[in-house]
C-alpha atoms as a PDB file:
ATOM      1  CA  UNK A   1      -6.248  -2.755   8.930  1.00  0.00           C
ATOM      2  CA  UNK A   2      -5.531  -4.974  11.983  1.00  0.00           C
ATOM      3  CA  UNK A   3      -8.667  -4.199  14.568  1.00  0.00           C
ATOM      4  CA  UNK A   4      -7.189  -5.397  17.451  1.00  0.00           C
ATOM      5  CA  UNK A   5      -5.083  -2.168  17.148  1.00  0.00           C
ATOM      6  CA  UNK A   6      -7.387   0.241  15.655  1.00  0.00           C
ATOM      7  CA  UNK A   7      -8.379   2.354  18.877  1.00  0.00           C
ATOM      8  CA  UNK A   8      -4.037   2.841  19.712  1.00  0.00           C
ATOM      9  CA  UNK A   9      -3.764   4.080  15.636  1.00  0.00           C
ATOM     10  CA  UNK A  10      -6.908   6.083  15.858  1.00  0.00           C
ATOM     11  CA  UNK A  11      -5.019   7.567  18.800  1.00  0.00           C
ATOM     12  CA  UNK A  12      -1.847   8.337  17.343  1.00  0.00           C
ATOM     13  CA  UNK A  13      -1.743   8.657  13.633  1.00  0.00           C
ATOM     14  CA  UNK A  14      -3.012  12.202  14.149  1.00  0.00           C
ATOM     15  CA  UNK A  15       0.497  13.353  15.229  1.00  0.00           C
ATOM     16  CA  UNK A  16       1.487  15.719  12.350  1.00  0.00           C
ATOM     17  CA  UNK A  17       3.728  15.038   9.739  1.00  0.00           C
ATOM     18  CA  UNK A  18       7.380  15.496   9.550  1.00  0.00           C
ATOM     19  CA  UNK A  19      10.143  15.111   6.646  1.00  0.00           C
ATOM     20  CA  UNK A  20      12.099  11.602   6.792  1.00  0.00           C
ATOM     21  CA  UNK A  21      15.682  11.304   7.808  1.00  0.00           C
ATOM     22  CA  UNK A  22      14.856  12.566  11.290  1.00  0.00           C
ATOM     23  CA  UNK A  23      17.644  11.481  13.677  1.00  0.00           C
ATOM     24  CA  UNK A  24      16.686   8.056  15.699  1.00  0.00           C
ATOM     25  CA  UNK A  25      17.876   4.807  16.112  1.00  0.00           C
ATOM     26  CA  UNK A  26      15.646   1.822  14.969  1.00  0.00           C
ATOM     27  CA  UNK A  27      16.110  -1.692  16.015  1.00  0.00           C
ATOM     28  CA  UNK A  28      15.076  -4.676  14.431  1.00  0.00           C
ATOM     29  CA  UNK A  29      12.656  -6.733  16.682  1.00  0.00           C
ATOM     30  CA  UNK A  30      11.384  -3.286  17.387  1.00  0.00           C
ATOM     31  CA  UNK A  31      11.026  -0.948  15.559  1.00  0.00           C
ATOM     32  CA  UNK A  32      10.528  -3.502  12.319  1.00  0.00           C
ATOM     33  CA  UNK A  33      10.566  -7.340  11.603  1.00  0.00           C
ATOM     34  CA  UNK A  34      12.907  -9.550   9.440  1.00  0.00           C
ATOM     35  CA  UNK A  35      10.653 -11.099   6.529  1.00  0.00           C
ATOM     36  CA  UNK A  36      11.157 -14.988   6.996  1.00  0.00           C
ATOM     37  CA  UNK A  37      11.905 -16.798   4.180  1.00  0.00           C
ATOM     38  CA  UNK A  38      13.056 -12.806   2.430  1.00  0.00           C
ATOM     39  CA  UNK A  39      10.603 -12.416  -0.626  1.00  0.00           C
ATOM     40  CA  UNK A  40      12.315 -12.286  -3.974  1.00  0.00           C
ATOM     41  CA  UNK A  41      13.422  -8.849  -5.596  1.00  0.00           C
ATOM     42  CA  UNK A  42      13.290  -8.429  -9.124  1.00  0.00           C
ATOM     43  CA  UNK A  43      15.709  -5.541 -10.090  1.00  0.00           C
ATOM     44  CA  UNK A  44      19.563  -5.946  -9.644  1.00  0.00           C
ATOM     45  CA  UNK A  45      21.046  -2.576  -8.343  1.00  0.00           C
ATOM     46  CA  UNK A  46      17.427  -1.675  -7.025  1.00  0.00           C
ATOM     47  CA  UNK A  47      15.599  -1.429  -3.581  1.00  0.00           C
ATOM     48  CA  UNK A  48      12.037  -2.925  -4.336  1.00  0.00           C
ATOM     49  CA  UNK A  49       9.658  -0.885  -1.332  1.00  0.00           C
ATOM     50  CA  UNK A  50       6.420  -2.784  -1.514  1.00  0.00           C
ATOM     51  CA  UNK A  51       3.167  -0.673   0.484  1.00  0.00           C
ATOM     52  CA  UNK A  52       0.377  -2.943   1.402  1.00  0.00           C
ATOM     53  CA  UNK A  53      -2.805  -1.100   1.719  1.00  0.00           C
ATOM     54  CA  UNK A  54      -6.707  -1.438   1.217  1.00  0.00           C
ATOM     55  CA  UNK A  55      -8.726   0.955   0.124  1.00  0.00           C
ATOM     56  CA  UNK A  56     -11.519   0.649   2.851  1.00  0.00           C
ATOM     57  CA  UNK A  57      -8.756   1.050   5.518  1.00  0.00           C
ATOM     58  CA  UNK A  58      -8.643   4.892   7.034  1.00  0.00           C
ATOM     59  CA  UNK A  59      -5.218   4.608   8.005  1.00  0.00           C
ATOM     60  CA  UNK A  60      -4.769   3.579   4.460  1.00  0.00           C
ATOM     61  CA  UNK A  61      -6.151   6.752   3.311  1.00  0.00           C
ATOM     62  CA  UNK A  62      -4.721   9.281   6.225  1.00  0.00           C
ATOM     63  CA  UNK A  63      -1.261   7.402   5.477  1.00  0.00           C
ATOM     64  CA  UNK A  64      -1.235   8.465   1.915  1.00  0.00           C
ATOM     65  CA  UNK A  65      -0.227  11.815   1.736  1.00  0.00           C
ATOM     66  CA  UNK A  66       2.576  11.275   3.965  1.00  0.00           C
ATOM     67  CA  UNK A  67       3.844   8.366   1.712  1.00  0.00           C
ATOM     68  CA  UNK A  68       3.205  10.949  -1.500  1.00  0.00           C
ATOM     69  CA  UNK A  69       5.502  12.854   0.137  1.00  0.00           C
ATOM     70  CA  UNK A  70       8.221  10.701   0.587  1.00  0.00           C
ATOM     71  CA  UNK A  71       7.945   9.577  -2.653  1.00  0.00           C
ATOM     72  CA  UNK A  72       9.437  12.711  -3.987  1.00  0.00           C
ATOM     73  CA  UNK A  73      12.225  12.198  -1.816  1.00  0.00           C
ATOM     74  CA  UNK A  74      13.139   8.885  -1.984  1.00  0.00           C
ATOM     75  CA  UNK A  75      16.723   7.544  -3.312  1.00  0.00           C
ATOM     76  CA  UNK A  76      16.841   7.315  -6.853  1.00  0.00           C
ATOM     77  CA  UNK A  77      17.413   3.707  -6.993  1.00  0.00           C
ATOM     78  CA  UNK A  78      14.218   2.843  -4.825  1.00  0.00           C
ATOM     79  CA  UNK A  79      11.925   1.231  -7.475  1.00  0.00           C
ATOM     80  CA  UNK A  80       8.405   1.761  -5.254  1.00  0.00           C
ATOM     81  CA  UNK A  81       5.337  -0.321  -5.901  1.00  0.00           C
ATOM     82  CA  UNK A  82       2.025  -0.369  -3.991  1.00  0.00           C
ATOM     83  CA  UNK A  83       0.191  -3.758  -3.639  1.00  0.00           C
ATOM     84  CA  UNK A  84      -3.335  -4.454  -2.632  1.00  0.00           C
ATOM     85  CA  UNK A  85      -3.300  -6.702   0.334  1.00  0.00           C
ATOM     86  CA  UNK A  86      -5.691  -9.266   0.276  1.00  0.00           C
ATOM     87  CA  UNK A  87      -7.099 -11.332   3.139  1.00  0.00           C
ATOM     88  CA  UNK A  88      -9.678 -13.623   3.735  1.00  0.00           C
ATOM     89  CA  UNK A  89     -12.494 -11.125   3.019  1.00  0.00           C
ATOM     90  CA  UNK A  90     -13.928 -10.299  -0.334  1.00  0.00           C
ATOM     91  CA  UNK A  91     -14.183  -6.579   0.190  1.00  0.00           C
ATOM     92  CA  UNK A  92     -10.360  -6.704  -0.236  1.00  0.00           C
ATOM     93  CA  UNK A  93     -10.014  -8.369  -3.757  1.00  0.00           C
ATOM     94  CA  UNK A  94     -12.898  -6.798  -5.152  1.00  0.00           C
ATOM     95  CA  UNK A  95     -11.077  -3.649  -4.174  1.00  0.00           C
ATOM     96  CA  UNK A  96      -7.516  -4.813  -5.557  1.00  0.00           C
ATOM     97  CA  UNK A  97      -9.803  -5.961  -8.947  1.00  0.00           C
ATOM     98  CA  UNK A  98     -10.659  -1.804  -9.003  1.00  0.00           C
ATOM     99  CA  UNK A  99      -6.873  -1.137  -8.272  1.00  0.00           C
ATOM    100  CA  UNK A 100      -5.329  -3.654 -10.667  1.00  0.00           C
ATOM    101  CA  UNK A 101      -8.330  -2.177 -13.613  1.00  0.00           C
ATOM    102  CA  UNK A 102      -7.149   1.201 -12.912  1.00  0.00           C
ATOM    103  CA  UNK A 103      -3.822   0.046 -13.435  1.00  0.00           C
ATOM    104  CA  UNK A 104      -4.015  -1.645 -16.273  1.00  0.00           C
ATOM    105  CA  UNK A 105      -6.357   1.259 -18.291  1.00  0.00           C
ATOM    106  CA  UNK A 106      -3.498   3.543 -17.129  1.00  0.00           C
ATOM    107  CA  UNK A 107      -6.470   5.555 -14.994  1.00  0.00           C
ATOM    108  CA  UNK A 108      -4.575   5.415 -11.980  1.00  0.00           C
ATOM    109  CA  UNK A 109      -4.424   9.309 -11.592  1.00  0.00           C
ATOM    110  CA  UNK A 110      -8.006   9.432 -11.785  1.00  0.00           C
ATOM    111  CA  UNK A 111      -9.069   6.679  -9.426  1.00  0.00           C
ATOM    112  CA  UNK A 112      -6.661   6.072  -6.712  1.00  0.00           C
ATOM    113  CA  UNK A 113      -6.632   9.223  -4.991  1.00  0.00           C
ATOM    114  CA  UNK A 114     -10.651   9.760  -5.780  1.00  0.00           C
ATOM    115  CA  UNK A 115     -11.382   6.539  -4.779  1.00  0.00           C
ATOM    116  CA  UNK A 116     -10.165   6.867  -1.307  1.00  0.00           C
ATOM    117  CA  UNK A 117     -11.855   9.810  -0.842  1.00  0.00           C
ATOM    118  CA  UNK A 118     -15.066   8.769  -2.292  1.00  0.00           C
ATOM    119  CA  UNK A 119     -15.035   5.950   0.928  1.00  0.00           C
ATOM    120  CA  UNK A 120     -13.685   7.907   3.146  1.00  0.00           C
ATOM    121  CA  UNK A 121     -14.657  11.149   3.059  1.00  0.00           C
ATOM    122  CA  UNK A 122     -18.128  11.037   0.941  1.00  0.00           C
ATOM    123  CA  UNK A 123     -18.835   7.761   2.689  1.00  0.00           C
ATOM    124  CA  UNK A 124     -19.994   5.619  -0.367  1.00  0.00           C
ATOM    125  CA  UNK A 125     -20.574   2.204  -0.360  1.00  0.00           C
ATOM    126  CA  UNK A 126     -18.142   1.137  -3.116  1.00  0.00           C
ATOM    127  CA  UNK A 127     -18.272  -2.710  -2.480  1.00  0.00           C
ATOM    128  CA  UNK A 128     -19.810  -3.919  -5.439  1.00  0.00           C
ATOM    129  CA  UNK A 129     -18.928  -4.471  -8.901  1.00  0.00           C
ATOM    130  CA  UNK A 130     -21.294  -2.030 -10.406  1.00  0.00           C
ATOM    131  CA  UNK A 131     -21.035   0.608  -8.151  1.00  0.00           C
ATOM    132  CA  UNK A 132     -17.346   0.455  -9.451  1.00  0.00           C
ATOM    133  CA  UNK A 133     -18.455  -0.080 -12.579  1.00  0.00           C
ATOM    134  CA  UNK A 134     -20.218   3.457 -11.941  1.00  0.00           C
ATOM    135  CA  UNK A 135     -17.469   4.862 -10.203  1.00  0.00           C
ATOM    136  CA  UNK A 136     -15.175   4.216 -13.259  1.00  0.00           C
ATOM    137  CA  UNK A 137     -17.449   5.879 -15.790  1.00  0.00           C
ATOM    138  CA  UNK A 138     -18.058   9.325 -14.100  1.00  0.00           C
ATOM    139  CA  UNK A 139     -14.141   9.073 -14.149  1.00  0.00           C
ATOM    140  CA  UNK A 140     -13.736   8.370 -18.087  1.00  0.00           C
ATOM    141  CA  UNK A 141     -14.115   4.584 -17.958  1.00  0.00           C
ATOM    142  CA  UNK A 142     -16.775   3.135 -20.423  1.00  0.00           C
ATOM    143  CA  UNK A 143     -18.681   0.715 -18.393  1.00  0.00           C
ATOM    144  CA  UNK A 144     -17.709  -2.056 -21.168  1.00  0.00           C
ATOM    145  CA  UNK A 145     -14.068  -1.615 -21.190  1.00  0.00           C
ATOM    146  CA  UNK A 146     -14.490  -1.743 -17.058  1.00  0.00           C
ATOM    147  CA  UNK A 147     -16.226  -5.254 -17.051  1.00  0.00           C
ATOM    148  CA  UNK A 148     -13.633  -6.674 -19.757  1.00  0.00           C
ATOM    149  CA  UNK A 149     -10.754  -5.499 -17.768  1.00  0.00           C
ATOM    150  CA  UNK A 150     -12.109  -5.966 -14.228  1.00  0.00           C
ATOM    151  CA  UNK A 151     -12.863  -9.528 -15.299  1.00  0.00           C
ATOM    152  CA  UNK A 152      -9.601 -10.159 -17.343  1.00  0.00           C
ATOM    153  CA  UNK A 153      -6.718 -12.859 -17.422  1.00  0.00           C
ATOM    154  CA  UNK A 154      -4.474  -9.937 -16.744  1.00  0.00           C
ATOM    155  CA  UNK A 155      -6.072  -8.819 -13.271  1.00  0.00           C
ATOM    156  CA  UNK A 156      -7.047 -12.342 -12.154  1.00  0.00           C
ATOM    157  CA  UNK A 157      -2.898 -13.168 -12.729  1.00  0.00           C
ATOM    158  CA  UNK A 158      -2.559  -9.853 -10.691  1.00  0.00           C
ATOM    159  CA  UNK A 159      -4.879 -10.659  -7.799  1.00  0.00           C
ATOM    160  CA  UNK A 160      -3.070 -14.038  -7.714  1.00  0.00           C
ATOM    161  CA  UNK A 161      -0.225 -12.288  -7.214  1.00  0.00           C
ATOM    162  CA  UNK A 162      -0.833 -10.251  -4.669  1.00  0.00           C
ATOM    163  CA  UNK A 163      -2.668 -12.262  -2.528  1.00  0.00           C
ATOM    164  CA  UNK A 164       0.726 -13.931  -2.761  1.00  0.00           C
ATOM    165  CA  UNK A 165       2.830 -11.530  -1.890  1.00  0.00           C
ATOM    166  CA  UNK A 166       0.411 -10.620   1.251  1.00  0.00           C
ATOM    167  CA  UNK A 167       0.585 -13.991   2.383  1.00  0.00           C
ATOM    168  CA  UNK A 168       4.557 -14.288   1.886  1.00  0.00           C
ATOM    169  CA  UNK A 169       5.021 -10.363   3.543  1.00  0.00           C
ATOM    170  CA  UNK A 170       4.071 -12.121   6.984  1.00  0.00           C
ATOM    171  CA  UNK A 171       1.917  -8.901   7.378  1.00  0.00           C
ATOM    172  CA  UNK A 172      -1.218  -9.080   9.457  1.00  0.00           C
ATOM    173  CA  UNK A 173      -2.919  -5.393   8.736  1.00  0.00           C
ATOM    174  CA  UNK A 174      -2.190  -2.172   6.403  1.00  0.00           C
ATOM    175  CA  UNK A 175      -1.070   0.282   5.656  1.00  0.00           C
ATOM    176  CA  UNK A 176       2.482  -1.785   5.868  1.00  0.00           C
ATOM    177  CA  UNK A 177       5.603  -1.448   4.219  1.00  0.00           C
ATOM    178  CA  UNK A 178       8.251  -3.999   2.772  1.00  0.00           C
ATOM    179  CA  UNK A 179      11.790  -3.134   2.678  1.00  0.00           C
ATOM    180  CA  UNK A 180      13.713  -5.480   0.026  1.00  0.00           C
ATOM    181  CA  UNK A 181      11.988  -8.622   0.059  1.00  0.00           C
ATOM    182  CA  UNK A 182      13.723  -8.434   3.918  1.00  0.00           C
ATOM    183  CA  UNK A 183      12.029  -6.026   6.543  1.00  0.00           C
ATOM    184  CA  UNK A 184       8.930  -5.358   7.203  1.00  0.00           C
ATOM    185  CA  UNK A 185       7.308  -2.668   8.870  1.00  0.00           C
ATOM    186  CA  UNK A 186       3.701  -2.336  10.324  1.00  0.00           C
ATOM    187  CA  UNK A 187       1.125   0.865  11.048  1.00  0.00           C
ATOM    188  CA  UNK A 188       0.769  -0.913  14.822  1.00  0.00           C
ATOM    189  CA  UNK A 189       4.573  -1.550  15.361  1.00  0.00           C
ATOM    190  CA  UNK A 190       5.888   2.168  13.844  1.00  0.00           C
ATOM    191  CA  UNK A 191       2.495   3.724  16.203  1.00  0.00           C
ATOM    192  CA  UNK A 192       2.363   6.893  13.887  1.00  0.00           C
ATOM    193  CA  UNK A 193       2.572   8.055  10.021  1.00  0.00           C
ATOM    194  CA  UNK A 194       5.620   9.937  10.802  1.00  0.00           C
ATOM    195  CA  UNK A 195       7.589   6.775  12.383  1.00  0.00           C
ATOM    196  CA  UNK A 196       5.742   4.364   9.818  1.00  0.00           C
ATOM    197  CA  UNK A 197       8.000   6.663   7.017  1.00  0.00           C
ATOM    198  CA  UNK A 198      10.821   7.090   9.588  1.00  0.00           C
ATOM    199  CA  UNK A 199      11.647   3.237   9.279  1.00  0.00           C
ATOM    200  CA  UNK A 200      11.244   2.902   5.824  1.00  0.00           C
ATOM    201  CA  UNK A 201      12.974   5.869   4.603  1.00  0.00           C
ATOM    202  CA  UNK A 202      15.899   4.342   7.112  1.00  0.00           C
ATOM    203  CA  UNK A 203      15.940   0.664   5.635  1.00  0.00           C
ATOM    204  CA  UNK A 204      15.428   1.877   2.412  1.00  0.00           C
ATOM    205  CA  UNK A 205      18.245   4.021   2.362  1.00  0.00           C
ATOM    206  CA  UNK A 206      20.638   1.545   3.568  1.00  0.00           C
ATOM    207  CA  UNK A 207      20.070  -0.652   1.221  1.00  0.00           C
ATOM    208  CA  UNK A 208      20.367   1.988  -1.598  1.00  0.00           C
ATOM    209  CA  UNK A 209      23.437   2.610   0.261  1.00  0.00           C
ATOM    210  CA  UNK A 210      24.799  -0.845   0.346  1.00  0.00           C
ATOM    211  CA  UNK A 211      24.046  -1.380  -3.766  1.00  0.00           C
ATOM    212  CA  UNK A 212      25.740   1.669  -4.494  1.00  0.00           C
END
């Protein structure tokens, strides 16, 4: 989440929601930005769509339904993945730790959606370890298997990752979107949930296009 921008997206991301593919022209410079050097992609014949999010962000969490939805209509050969930005604030990794543990205990359908809510719309404090910790367990978790994973080689290689890919995404708030390793696009520069999916449903689909 970018402050200097929060009261304009407080603003507009209430405008309702409407299916991608919408007729409009989007310009780069504009509408989205060129990523400078392009990030890598892993997958020959794929388009890689990276979202950068937090989960203490509320545009984050008003932003995901509309990007559940376009998930069951994206091309086939979009391979999606959602990355937990992390900037210089510890909030942020210790909530990409919980995202990455989730992960990797394959509890992601009990946690992601729940936790979001749990900040947002029961408006707990879940910026410690143990409350986490606590979290996880009334979801399944055993508080053990949390603090082995949370602290693990496997998540700390995964935090270093991400906070790598934030830095190299040239984004400067979430939620954000990037398009390929090549295009970025930004919650402030799109100005609403529907244009935020707009552009990437557009950039994504001409680079399915162009691997066909």
């Amino acid at each position: 989440m970018n402050f200097r921008v929060l009261g304009l997206l407080m603003a507009l991301f209430v405008l309702p929601f409407a299916p991608a593919g919408a007729e409009e022209d989007y310009a780069a410079g504009i509408d989205y930005e060129r990523v400078s050097p392009p990030m890598t992609t892993k997958e020959p014949g794929k388009v890689e769509v990276h979202e950068f999010f937090w989960y203490g962000c509320p545009h984050c969490y008003r932003f995901e339904p509309h990007l559940q939805q376009w998930l069951e209509q994206k091309p086939d050969n979009v391979e999606f993945t959602r990355v937990p930005a992390i900037f210089n604030n510890p909030d942020w990794e210790l909530h990409a730790r919980a995202y990455y543990t989730a992960e990797l205990l394959g509890a992601l359908d009990r946690v992601h959606d729940p936790l979001f809510d749990a900040i947002h719309n029961q408006r707990k404090r879940l910026n410690t370890r143990d409350a986490l910790r606590d979290f996880f367990a009334a979801r399944g978790v055993e508080p053990d298997t949390f603090n082995k994973t949370f602290n693990s080689f496997a998540v700390e290689s995964k935090i270093r990752r991400a906070r790598d890919l934030t830095k190299r995404s040239g984004i400067d708030g979430v939620p954000a979107m990037v398009v390929d390793g090549e295009y970025r696009v930004s919650a402030s520069q799109a100005a609403s949930y529907k244009r935020l999916i707009g552009i990437t449903d557009y950039l994504a689909t001409q680079g399915a296009e162009g691997n066909d």
